[in-house]
N, C-alpha and C. Protein backbone atom coordinates (compact mmCIF):
# COMPACT_ATOMS: atom_id res chain seq x y z
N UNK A 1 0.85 -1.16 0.00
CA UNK A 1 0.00 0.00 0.00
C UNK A 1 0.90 1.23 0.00
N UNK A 2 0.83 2.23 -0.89
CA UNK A 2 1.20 3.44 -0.97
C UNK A 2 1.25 4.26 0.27
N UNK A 3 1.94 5.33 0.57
CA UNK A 3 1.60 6.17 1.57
C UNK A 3 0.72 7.72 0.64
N UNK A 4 0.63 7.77 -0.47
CA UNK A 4 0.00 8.83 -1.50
C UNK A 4 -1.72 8.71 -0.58
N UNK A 5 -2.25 10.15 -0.24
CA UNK A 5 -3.33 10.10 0.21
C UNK A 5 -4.02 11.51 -0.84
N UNK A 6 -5.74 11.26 -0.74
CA UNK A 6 -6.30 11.89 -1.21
C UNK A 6 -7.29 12.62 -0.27
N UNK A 7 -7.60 13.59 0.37
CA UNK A 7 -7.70 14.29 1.54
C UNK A 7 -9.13 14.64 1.11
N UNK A 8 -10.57 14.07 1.04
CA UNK A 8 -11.42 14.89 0.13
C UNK A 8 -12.33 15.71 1.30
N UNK A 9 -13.81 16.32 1.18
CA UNK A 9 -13.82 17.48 1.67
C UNK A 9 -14.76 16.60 3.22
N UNK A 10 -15.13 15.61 3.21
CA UNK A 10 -15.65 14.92 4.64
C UNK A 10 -14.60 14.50 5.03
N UNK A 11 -13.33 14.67 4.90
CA UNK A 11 -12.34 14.52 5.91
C UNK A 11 -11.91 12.89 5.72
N UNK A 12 -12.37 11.99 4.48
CA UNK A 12 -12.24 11.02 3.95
C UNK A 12 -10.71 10.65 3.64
N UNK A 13 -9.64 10.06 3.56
CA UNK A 13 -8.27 10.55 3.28
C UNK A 13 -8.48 8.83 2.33
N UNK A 14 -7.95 8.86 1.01
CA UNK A 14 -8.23 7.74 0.23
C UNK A 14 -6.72 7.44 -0.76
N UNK A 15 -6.19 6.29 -0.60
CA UNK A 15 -5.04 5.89 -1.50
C UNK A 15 -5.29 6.31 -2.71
N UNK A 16 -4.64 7.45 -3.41
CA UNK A 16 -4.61 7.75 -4.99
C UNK A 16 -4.10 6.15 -5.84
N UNK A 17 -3.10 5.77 -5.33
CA UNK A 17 -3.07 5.06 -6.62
C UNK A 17 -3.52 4.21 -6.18
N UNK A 18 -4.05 3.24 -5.06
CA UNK A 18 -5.36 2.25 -5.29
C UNK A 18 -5.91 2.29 -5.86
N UNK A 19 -6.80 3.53 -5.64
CA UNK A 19 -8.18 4.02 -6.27
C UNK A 19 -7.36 4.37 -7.95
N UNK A 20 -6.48 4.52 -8.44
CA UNK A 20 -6.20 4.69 -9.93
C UNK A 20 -6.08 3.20 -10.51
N UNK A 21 -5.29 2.30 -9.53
CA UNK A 21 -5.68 0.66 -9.97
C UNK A 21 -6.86 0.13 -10.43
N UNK A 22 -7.57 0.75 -9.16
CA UNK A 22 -9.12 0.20 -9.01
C UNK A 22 -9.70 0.65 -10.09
N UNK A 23 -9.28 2.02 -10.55
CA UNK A 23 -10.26 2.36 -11.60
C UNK A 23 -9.83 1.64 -13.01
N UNK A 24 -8.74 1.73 -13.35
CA UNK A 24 -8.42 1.14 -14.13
C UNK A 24 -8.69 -0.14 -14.26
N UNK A 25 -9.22 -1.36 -13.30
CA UNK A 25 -9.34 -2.72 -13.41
C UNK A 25 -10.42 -2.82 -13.96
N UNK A 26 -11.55 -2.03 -13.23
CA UNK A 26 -13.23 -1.74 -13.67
C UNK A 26 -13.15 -1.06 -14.82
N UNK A 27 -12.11 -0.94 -15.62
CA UNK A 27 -12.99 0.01 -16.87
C UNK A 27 -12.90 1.31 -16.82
N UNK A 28 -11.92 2.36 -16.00
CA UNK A 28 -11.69 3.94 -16.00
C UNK A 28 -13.23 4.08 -15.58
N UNK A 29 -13.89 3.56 -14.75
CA UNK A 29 -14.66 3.85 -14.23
C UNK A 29 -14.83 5.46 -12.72
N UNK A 30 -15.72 6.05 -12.65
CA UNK A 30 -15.46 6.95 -11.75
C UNK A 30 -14.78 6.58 -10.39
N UNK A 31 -14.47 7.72 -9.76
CA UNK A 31 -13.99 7.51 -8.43
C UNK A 31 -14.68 6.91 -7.73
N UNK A 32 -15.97 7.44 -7.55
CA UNK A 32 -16.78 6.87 -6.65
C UNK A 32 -17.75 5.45 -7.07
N UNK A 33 -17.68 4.85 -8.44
CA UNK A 33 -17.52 3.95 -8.89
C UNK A 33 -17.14 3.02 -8.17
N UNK A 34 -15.77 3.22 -8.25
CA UNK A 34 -14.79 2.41 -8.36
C UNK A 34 -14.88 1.85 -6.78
N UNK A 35 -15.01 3.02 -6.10
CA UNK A 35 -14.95 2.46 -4.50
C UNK A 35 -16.20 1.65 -4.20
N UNK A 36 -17.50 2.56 -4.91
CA UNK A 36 -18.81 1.49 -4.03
C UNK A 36 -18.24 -0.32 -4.69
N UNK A 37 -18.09 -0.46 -6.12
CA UNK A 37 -17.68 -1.46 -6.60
C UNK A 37 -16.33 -2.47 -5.71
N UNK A 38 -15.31 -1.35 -5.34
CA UNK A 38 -14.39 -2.50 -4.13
C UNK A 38 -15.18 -2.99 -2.53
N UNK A 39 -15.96 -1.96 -2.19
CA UNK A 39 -16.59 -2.06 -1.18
C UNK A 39 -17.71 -3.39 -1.13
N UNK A 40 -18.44 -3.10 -2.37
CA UNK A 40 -19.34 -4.24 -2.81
C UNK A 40 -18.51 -5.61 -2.86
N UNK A 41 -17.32 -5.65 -3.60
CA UNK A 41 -16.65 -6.82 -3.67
C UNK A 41 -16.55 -7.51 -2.06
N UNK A 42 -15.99 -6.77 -1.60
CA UNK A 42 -14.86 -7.21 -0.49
C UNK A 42 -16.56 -7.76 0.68
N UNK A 43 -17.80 -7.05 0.68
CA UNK A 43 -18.44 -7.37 1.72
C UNK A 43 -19.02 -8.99 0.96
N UNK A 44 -19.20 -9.31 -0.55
CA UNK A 44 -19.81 -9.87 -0.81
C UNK A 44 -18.71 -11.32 -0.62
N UNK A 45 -17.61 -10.60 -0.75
CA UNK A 45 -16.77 -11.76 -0.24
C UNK A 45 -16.29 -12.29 1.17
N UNK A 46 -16.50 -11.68 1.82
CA UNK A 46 -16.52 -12.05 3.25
C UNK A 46 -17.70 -12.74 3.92
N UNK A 47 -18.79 -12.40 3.05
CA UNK A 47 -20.28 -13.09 2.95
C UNK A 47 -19.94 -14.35 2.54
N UNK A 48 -19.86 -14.53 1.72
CA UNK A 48 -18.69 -15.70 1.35
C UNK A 48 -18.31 -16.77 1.97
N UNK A 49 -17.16 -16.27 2.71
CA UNK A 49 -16.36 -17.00 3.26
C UNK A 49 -17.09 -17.19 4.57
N UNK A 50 -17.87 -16.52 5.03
CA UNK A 50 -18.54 -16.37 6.81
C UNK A 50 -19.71 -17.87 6.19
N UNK A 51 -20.10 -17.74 4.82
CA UNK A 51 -21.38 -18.79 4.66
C UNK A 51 -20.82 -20.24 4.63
N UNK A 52 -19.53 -20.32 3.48
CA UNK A 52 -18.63 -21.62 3.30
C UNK A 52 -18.17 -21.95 4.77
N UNK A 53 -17.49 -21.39 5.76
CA UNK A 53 -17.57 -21.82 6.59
C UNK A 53 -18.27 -22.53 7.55
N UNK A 54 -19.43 -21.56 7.59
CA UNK A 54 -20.34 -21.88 8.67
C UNK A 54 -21.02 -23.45 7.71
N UNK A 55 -21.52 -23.56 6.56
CA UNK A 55 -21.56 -24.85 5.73
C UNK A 55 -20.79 -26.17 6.12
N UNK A 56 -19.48 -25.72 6.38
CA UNK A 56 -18.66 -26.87 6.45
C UNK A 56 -18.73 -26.90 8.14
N UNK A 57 -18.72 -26.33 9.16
CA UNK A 57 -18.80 -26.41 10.45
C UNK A 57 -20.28 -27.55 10.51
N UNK A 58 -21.40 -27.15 9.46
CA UNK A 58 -22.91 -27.56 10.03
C UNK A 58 -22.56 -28.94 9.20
N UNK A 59 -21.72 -29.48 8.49
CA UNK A 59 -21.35 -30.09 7.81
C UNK A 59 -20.50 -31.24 8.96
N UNK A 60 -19.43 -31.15 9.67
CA UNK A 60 -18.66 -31.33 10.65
C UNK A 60 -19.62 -32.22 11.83
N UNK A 61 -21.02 -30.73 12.02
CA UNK A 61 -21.44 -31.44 13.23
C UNK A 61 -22.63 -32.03 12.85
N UNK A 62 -22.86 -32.46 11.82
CA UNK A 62 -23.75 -33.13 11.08
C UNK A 62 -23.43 -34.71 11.40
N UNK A 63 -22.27 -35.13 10.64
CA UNK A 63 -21.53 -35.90 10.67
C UNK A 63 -21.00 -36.48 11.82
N UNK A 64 -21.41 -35.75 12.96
CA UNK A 64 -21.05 -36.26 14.40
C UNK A 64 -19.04 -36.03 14.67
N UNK A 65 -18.84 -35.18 13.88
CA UNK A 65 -17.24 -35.19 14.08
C UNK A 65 -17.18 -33.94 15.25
N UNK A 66 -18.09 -33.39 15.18
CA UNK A 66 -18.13 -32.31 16.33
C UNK A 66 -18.26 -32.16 17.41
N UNK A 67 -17.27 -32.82 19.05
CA UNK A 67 -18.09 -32.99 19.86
C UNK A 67 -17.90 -31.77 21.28
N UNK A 68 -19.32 -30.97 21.31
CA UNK A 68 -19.44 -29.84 22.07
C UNK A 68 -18.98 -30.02 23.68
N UNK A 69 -19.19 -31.88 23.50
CA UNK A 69 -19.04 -32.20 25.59
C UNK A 69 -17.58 -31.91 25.26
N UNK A 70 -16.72 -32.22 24.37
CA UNK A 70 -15.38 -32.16 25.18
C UNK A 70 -15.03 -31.03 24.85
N UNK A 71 -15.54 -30.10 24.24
CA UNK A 71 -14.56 -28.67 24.35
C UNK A 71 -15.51 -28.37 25.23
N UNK A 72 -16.62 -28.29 25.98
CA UNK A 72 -16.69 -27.70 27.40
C UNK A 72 -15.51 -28.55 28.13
N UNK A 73 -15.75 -29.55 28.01
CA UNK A 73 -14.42 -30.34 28.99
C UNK A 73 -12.86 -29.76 29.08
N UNK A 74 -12.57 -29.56 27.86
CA UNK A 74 -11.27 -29.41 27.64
C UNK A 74 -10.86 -27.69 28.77
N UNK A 75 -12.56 -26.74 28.43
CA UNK A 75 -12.49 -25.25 28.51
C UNK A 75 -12.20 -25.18 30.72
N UNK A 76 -13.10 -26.72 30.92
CA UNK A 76 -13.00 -26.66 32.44
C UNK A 76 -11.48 -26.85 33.41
């Protein structure tokens, strides 16, 4: 990450050349484009990963590989 900041007028301070990557990846798309579009990415991907997980956990204790008595046990 750059130390280059963009200072805008809500006191927002934003990586210039991120945001010139970013725009450039999307298509020279606008500034503010470009950010709702990384913003959108990054939550839809953490959505993601929070769902695949939790899938394979309900998956785990489905399967009986999960057992809750001994991690209270282990926690006592």
């Amino acid at each position: 990450m750059t130390e280059t900041m963009v200072k805008k007028e809500a006191g927002t301070q934003i990586d210039e050349e991120l945001l010139e990557e970013a725009r450039r990846q999307l298509g020279n798309v606008s500034p503010e484009e470009a950010i709702n579009q990384a913003l959108h990415e990054l939550v839809e991907n953490r959505r993601d990963r929070r769902g695949r997980a939790y899938d394979n956990l309900q998956r785990i204790a489905d399967q009986g590989e999960l057992d809750f008595d001994a991690i209270a046990e282990a926690d006592r």
